[in-house]
C-alpha atoms as a PDB file:
ATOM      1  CA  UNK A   1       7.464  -6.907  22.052  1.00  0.00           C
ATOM      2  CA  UNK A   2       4.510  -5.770  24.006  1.00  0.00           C
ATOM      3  CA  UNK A   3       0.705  -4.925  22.725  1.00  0.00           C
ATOM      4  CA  UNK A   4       2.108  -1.179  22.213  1.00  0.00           C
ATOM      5  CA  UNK A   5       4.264  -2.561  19.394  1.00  0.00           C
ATOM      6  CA  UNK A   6       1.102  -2.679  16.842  1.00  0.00           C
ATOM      7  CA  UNK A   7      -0.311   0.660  17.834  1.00  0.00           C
ATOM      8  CA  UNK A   8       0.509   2.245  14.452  1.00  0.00           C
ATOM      9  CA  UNK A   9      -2.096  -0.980  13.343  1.00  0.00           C
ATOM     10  CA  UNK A  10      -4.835  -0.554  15.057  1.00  0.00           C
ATOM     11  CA  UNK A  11      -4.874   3.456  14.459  1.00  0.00           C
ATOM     12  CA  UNK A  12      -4.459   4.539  18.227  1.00  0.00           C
ATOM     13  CA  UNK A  13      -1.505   6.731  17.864  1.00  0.00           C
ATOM     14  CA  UNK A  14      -2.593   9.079  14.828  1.00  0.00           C
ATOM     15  CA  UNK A  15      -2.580  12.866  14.613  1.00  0.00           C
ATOM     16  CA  UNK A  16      -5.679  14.357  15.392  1.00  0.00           C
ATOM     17  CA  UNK A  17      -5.102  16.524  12.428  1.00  0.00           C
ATOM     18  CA  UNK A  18      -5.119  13.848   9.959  1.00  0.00           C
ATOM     19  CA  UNK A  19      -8.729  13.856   8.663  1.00  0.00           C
ATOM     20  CA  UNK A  20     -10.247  11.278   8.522  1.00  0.00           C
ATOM     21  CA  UNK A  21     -11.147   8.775   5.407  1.00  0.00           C
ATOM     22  CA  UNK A  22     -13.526   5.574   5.104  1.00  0.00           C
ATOM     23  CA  UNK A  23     -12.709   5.089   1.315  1.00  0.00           C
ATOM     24  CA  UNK A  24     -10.852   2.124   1.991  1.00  0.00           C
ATOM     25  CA  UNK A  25     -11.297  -0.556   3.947  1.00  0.00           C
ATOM     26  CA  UNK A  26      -9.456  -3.325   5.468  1.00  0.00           C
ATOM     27  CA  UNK A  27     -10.203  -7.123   5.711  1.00  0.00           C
ATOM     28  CA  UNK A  28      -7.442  -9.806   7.448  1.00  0.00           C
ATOM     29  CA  UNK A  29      -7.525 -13.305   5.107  1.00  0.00           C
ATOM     30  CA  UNK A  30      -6.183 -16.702   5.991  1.00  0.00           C
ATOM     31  CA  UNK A  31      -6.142 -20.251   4.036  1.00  0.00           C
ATOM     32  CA  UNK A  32      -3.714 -19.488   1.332  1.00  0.00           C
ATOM     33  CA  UNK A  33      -0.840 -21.649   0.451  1.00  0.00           C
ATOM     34  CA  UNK A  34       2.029 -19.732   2.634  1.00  0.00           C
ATOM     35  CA  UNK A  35       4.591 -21.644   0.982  1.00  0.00           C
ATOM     36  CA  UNK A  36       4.262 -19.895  -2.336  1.00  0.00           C
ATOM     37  CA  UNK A  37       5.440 -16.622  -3.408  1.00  0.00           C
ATOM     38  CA  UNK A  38       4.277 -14.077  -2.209  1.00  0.00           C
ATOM     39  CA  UNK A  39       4.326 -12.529  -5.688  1.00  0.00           C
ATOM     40  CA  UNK A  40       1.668 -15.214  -6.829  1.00  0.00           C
ATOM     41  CA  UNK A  41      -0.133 -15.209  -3.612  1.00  0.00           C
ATOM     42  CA  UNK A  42      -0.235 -11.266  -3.810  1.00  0.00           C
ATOM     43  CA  UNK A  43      -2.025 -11.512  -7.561  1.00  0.00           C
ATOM     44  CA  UNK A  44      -4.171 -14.359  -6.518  1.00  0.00           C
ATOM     45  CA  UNK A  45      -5.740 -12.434  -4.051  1.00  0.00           C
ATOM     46  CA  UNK A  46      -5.975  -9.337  -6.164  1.00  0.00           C
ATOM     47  CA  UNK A  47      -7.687 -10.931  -7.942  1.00  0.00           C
ATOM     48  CA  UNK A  48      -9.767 -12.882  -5.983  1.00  0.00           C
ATOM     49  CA  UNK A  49     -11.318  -9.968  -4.106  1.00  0.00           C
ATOM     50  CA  UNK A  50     -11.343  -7.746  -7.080  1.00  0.00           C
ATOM     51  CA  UNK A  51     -14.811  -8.187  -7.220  1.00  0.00           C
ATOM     52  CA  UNK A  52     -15.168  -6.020  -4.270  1.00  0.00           C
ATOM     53  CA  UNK A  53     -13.863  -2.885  -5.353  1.00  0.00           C
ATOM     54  CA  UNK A  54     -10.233  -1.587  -6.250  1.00  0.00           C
ATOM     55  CA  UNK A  55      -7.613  -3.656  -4.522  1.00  0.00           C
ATOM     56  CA  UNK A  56      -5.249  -1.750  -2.998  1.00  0.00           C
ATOM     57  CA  UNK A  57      -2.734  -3.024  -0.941  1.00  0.00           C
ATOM     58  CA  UNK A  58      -1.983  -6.741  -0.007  1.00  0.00           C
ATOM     59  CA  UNK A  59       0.749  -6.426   2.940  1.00  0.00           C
ATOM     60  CA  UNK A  60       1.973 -10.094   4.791  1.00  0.00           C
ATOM     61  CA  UNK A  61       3.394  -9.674   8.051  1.00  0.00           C
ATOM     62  CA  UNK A  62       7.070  -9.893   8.171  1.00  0.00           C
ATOM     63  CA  UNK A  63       7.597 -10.335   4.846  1.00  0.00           C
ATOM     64  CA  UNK A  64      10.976  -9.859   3.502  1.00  0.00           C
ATOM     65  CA  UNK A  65      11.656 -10.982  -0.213  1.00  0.00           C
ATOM     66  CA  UNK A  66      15.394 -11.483   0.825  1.00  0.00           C
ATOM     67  CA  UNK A  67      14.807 -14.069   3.282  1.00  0.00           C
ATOM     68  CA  UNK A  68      11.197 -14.923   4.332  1.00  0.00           C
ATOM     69  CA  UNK A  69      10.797 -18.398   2.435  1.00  0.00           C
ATOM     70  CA  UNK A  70       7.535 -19.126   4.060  1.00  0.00           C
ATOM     71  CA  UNK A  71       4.597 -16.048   4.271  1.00  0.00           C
ATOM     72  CA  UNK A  72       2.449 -15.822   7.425  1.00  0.00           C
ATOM     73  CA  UNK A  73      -0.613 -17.790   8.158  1.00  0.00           C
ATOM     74  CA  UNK A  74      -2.268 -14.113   7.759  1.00  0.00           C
ATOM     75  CA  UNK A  75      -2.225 -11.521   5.328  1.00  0.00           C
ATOM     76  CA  UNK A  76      -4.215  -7.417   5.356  1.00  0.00           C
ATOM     77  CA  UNK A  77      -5.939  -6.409   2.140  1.00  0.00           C
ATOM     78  CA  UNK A  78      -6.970  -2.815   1.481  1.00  0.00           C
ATOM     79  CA  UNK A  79     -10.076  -2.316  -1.005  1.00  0.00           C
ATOM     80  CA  UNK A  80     -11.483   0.588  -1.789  1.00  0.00           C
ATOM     81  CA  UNK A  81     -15.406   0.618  -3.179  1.00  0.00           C
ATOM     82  CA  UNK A  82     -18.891   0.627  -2.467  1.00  0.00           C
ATOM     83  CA  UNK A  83     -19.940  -2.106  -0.047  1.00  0.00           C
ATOM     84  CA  UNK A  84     -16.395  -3.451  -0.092  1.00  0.00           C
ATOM     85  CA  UNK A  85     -16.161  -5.232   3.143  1.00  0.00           C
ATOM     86  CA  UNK A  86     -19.475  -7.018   2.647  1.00  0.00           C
ATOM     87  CA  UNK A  87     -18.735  -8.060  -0.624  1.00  0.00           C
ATOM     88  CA  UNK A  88     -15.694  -9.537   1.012  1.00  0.00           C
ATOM     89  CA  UNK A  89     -17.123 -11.310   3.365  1.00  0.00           C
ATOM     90  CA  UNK A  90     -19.627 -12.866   0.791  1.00  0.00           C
ATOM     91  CA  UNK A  91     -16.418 -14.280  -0.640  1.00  0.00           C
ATOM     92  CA  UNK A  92     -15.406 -15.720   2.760  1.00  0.00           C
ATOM     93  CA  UNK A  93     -14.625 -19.785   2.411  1.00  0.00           C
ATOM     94  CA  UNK A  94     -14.704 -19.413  -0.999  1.00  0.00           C
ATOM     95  CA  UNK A  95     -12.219 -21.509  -2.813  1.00  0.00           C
ATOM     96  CA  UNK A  96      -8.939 -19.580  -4.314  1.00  0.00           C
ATOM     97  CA  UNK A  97      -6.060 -22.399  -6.052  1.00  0.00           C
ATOM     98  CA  UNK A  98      -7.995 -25.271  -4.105  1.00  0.00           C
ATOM     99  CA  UNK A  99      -7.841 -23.458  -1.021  1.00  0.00           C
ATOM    100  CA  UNK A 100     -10.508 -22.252   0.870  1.00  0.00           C
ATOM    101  CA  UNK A 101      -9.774 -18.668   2.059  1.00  0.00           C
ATOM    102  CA  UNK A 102     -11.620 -16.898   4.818  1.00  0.00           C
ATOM    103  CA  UNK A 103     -12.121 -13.276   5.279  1.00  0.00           C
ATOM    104  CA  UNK A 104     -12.842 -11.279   8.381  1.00  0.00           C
ATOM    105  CA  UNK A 105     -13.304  -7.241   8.497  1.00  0.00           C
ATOM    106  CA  UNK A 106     -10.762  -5.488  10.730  1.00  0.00           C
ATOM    107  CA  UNK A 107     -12.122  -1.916  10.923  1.00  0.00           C
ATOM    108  CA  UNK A 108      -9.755   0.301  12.940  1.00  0.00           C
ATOM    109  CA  UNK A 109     -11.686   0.277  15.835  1.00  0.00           C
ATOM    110  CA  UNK A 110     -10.688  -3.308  16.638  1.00  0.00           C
ATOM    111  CA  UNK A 111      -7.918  -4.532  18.307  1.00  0.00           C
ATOM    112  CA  UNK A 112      -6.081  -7.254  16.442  1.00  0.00           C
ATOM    113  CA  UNK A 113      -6.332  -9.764  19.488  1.00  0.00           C
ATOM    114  CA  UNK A 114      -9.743  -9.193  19.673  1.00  0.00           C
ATOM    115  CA  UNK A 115     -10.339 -10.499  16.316  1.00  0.00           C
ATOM    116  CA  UNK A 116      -7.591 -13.564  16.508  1.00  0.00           C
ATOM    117  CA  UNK A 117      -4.934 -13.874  19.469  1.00  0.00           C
ATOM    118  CA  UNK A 118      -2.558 -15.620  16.652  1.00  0.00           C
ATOM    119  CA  UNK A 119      -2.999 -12.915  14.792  1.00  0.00           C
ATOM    120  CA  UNK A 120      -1.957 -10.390  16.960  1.00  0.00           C
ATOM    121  CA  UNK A 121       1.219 -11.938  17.832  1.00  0.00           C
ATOM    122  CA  UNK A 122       2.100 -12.391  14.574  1.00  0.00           C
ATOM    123  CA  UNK A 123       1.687  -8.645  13.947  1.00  0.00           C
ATOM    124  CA  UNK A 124       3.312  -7.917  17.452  1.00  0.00           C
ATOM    125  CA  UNK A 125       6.475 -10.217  16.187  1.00  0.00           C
ATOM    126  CA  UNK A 126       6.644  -8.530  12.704  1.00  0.00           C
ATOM    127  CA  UNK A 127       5.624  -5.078  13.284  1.00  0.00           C
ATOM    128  CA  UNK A 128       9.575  -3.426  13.704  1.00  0.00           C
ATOM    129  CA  UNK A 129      11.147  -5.530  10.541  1.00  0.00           C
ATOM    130  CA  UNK A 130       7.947  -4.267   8.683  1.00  0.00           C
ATOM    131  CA  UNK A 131       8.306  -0.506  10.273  1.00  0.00           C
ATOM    132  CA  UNK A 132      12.385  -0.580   9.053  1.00  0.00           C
ATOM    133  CA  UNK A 133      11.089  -1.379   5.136  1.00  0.00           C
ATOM    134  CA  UNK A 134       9.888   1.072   2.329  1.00  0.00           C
ATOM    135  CA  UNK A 135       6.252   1.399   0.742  1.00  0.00           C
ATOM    136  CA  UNK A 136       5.779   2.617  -2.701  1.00  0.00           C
ATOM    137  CA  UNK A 137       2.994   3.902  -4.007  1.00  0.00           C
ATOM    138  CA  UNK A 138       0.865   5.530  -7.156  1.00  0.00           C
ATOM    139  CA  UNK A 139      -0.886   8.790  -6.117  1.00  0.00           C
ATOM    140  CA  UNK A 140      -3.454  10.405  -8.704  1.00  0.00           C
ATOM    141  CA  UNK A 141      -6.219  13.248  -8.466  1.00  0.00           C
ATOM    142  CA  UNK A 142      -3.583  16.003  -8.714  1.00  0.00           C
ATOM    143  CA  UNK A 143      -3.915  18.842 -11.392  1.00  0.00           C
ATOM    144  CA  UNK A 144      -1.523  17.992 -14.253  1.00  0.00           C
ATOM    145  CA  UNK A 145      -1.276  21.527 -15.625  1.00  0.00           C
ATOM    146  CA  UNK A 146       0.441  22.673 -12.131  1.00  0.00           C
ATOM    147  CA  UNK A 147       4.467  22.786 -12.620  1.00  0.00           C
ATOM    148  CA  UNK A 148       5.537  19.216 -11.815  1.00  0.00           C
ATOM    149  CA  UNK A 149       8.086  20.738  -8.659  1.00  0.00           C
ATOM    150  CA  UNK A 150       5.071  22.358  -7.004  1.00  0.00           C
ATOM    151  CA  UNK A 151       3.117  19.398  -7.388  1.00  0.00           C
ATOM    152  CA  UNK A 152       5.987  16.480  -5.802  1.00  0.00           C
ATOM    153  CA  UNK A 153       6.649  19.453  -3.164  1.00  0.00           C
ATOM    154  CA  UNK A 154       2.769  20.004  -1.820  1.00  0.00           C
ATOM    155  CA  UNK A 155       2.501  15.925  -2.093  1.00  0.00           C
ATOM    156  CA  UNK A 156       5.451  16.045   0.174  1.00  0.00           C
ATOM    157  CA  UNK A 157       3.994  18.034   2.911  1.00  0.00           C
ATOM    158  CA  UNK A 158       0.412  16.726   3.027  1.00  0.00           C
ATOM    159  CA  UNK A 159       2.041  12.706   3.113  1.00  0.00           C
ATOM    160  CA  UNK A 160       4.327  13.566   5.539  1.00  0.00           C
ATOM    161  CA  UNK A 161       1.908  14.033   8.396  1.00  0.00           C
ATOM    162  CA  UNK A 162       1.741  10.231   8.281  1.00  0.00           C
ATOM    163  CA  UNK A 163       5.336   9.959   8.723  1.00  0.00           C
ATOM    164  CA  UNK A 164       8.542   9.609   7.085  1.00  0.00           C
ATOM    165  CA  UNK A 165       8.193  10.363   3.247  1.00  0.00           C
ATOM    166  CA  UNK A 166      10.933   9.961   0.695  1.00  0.00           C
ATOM    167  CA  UNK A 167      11.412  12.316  -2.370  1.00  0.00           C
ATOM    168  CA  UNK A 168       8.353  12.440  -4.597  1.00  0.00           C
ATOM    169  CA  UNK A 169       8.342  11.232  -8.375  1.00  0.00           C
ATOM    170  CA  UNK A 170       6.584  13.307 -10.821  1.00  0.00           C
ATOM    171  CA  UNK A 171       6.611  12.815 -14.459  1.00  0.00           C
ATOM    172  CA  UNK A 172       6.023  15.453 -17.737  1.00  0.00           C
ATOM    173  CA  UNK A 173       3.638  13.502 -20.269  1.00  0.00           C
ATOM    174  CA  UNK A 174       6.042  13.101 -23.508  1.00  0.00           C
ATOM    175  CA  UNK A 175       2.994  12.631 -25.204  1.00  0.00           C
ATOM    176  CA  UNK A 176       1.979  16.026 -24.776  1.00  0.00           C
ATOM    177  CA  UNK A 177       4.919  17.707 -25.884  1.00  0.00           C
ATOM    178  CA  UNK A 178       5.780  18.113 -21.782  1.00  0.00           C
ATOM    179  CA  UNK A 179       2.714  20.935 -21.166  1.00  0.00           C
ATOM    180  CA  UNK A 180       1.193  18.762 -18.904  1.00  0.00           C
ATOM    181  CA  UNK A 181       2.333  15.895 -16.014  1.00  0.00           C
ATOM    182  CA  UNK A 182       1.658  12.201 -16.177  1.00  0.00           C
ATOM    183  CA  UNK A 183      -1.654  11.741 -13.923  1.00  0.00           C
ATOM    184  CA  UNK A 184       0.075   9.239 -11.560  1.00  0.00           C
ATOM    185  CA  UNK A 185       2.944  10.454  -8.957  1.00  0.00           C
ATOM    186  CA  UNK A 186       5.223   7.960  -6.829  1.00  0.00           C
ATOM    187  CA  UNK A 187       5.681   8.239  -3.337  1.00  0.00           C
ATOM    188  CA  UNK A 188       7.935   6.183  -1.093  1.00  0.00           C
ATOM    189  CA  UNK A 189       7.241   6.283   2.583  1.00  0.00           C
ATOM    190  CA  UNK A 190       8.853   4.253   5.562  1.00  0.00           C
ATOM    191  CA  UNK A 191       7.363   1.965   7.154  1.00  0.00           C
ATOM    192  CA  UNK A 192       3.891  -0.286   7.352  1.00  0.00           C
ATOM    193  CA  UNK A 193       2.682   2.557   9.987  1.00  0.00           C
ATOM    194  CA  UNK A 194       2.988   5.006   7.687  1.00  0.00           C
ATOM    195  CA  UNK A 195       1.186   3.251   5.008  1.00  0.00           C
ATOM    196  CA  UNK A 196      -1.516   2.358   7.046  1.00  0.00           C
ATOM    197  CA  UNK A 197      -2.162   5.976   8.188  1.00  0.00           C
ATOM    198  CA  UNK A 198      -2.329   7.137   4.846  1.00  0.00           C
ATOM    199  CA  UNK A 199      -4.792   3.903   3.367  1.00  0.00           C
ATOM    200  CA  UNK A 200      -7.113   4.546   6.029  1.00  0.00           C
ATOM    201  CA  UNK A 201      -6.652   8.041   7.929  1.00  0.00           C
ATOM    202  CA  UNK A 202      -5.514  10.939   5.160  1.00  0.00           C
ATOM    203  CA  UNK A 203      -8.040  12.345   3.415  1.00  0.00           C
ATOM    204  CA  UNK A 204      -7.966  14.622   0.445  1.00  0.00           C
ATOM    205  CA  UNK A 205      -5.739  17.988   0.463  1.00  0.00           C
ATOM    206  CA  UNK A 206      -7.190  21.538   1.517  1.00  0.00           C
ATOM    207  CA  UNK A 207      -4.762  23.253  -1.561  1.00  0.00           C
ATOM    208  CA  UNK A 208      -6.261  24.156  -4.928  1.00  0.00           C
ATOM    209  CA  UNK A 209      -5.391  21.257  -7.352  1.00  0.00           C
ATOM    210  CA  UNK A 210      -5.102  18.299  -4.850  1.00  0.00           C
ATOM    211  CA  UNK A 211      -8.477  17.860  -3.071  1.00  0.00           C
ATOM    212  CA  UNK A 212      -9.432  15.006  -4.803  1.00  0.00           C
ATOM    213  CA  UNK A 213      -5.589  12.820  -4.330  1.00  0.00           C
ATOM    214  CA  UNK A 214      -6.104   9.516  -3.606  1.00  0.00           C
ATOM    215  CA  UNK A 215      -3.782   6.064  -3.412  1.00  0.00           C
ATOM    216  CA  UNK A 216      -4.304   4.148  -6.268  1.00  0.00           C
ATOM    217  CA  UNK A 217      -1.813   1.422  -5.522  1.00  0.00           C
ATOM    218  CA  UNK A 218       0.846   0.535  -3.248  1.00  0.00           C
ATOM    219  CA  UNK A 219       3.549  -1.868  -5.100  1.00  0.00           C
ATOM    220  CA  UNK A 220       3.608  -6.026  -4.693  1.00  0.00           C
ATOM    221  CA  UNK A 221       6.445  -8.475  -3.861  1.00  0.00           C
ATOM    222  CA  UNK A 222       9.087  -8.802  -6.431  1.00  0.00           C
ATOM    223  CA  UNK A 223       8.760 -11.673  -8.964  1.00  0.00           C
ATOM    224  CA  UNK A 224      11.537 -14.811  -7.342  1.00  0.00           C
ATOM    225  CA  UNK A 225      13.392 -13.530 -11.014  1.00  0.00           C
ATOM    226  CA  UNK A 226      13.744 -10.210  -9.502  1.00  0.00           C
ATOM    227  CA  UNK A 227      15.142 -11.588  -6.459  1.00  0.00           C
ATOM    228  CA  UNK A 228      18.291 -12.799  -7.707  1.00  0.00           C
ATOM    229  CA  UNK A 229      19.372  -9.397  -9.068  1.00  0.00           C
ATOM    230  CA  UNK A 230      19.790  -8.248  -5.505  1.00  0.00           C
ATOM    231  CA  UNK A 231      18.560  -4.976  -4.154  1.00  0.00           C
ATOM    232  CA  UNK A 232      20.101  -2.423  -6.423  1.00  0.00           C
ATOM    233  CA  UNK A 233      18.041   0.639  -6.025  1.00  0.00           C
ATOM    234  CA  UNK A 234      18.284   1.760  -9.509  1.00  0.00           C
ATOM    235  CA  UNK A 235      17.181  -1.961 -10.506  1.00  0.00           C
ATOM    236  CA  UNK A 236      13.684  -1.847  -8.348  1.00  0.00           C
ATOM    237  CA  UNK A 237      13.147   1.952  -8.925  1.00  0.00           C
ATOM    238  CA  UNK A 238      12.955   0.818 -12.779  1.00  0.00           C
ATOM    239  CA  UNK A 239      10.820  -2.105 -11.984  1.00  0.00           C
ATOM    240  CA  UNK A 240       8.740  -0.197  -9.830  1.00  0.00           C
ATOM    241  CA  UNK A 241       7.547   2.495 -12.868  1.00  0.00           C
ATOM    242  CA  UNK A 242       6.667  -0.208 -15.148  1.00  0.00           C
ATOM    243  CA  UNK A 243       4.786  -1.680 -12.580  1.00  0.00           C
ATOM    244  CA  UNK A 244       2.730   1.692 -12.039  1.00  0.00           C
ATOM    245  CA  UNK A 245       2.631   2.302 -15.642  1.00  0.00           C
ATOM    246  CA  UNK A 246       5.636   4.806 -16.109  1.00  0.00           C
ATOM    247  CA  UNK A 247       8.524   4.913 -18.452  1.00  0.00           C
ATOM    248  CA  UNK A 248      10.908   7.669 -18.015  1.00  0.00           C
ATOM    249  CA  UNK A 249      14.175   8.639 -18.488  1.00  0.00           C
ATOM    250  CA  UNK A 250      16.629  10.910 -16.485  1.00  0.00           C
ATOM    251  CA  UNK A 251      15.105  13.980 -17.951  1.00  0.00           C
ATOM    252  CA  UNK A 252      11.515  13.655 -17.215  1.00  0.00           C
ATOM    253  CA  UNK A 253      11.311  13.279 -13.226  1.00  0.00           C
ATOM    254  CA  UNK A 254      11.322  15.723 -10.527  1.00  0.00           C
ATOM    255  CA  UNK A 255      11.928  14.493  -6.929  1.00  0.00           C
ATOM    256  CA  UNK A 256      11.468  16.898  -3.683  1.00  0.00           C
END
């Protein structure tokens, strides 16, 4: 695969009518123990950089929970926050399980070989099994009091000029007697390209009730217990909501 392969990466082939947004920001860390899972090594460095604003996304190259035993040497966290990349460089050779992990900023301005020729290759190698896999993610900011079909539709459009995005998940509030939606939507998109355009390129929606969207977190590896079940699609949707905080049944979701 040539240097072409990890455009999507490094930002070069975006829309021009994507605005632009610098609320997140992305750092590249190495030193972790690659032979555990990636579900531990995911909350371990959650939590390690949490410090440093609201932790995103934690993506390893390659990564496939039905048959990568071993992560890559390198993995891309997403923070969002205040002085986020210098607070995470602060944290750089700091120890995390009795490993020192270091930290460098990748800004999307750099190419990845500029900042470590491994690095890029490993993204080059991994770039089309990560672009064939599905992202999900917890979107808030919308107005709740908007009907819940309008709201997963006009998600919809304004995600999709990242890329590929699968039917939205909105949610009535039981609590509320169903007058209002749960504050947090799901959206599904395909591919690590896609993701990355909407992290760091989408900004906030022009319509009346979404400028103030945002990502509030893209889901983890599976638990090694999760593995074993397989990859039945009604099994890891379920999983998914508890893990962003949902609980729903048939009757309170609208997908568009």
């Amino acid at each position: 695969m040539d240097e072409s392969a990890i455009k999507g990466l490094e930002l070069n082939d975006c829309d021009a009518d994507i605005p632009k947004s610098s609320s997140i920001v992305r750092i590249v860390v190495e030193g972790y123990d690659t032979f555990l899972a990636a579900y531990d090594v995911n909350l371990g460095l959650r939590e390690h950089f949490a410090s440093c604003g609201e932790v995103i996304h934690v993506h390893f190259p390659g990564y496939d929970a039905s048959r990568t035993p071993v992560l890559s040497r390198f993995a891309l966290v997403y923070i969002r926050g205040e002085g986020a990349i210098e607070k995470a460089l602060k944290l750089s050779g700091s120890d995390m399980g009795g490993r020192k992990v270091i930290a460098k900023a990748y800004p999307p301005h750099i190419k990845a070989k500029q900042l470590d020729p491994e690095f890029a290759s490993i993204l080059s190698a991994s770039r089309d099994q990560d672009n064939r896999q599905q992202r999900t993610m917890g979107v808030t900011g919308f107005d709740t009091t908007l009907p819940r079909d309008v709201v997963a539709s006009t998600l919809r459009k304004h995600f999709s000029k990242c890329g590929t995005v699968q039917p939205v998940r909105v949610f009535h509030d039981h609590d509320l007697r169903k007058t209002l939606l749960r504050s947090k939507a799901l959206i599904t998109v395909d591919g690590e390209d896609t993701l990355e355009k909407v992290l760091l390129q989408l900004g906030g929606c022009d319509v009346d009730g979404f400028k103030n969207i945002q990502v509030s977190l893209v889901s983890g590896p599976p638990k090694r217990e999760r593995e074993r079940h397989g990859y039945n699609p009604k099994y890891y949707m379920m999983k998914r909501l508890k893990e962003f905080g949902v609980e729903c049944s048939k009757k309170n979701k609208t997908s568009v």
